[in-house]
Protein backbone atom coordinates (compact mmCIF):
# COMPACT_ATOMS: atom_id res chain seq x y z
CA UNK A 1 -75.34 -4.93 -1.35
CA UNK A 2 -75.67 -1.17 -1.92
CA UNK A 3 -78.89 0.28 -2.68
CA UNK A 4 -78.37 3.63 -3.93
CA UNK A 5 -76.51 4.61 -6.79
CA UNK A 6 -73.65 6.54 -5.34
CA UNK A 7 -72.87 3.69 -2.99
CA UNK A 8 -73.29 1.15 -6.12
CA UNK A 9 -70.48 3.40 -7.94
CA UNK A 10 -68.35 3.24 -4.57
CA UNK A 11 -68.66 -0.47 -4.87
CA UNK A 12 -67.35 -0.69 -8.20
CA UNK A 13 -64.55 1.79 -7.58
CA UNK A 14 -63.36 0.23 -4.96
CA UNK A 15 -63.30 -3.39 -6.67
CA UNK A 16 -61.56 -2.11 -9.65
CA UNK A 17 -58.76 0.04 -7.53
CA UNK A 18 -58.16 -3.05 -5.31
CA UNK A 19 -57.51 -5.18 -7.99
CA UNK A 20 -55.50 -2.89 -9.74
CA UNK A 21 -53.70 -1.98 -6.51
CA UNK A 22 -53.31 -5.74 -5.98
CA UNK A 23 -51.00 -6.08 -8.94
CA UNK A 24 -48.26 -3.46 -7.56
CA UNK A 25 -48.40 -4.97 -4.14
CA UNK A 26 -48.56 -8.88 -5.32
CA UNK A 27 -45.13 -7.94 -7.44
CA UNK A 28 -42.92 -6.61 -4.97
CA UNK A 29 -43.77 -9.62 -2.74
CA UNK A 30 -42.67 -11.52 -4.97
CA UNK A 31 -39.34 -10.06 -6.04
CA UNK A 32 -38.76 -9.60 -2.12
CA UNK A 33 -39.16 -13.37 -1.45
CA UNK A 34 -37.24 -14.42 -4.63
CA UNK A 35 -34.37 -12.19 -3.83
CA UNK A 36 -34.91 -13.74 0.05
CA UNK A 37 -34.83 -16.89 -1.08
CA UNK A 38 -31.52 -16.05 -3.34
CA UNK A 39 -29.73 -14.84 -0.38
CA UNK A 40 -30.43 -17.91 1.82
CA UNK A 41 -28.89 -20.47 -0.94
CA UNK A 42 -26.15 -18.14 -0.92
CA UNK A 43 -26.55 -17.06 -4.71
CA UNK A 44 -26.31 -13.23 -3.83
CA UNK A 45 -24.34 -12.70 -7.27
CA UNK A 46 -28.27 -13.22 -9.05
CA UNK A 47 -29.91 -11.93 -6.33
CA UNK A 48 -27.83 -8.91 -6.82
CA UNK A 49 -28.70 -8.76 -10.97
CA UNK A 50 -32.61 -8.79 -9.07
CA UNK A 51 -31.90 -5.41 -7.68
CA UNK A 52 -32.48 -2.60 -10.34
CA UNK A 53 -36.27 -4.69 -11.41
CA UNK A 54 -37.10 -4.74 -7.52
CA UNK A 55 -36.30 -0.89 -7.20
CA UNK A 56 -38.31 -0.05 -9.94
CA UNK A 57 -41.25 -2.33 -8.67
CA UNK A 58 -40.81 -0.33 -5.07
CA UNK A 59 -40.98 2.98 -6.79
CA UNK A 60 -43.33 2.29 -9.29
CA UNK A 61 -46.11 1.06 -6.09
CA UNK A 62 -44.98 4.24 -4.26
CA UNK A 63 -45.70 6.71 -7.47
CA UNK A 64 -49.28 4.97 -7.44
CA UNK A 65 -49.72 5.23 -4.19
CA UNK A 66 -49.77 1.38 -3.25
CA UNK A 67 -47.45 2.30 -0.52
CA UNK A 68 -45.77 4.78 0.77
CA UNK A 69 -42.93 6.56 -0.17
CA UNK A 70 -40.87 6.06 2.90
CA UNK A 71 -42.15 2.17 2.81
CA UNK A 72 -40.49 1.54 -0.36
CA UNK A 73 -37.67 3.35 0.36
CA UNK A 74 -37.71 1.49 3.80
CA UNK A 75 -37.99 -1.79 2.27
CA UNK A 76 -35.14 -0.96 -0.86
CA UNK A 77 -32.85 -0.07 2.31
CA UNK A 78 -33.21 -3.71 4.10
CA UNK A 79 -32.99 -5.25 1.08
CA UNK A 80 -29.45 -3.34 0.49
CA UNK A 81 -27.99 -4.31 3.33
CA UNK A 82 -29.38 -7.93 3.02
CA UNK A 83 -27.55 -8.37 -0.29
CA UNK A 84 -23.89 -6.36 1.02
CA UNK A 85 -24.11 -8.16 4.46
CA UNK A 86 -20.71 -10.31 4.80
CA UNK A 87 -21.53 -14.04 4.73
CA UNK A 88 -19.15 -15.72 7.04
CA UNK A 89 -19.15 -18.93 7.62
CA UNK A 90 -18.23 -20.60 10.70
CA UNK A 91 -17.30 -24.30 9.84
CA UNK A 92 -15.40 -27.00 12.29
């Protein structure tokens, strides 16, 4: 535990803009792995409907500065190409 009172301060900032960051981060995980989870039961029609909330998770955490602005863009782009990849199935 800190001692002096800066560091004490430093504690408490950091607590408070961890959990706060926490939020942002913990939300896109969890539209990512819903709309992964979509894809692979093949419902890509609702996975698609998931798309605008998703983006504006992304760029919400990037105007915070949760992550970066290239990650969300990076992470927007794989999920595009997830949801518009053709699904063919190769049954005997």
């Amino acid at each position: 535990m800190p001692i002096i009172k800066s560091a004490k301060k430093a504690l408490r900032q950091s607590i408070a803009r961890t959990a706060h960051n926490k939020t942002y981060t913990l939300k896109v995980k969890k539209l990512l792995k819903e709309a992964r989870a979509l894809v692979s039961q093949q419902k890509i029609a609702e996975a698609k409907k998931m798309i605008p909330t998703i983006y504006k998770a992304l760029d919400k955490a990037a105007k915070e500065g949760v992550i970066k602005k290239n990650t969300a863009s990076r992470k927007k782009s794989r999920l595009a190409l997830l949801l518009n990849k053709p699904t063919t199935k190769t049954e005997k």
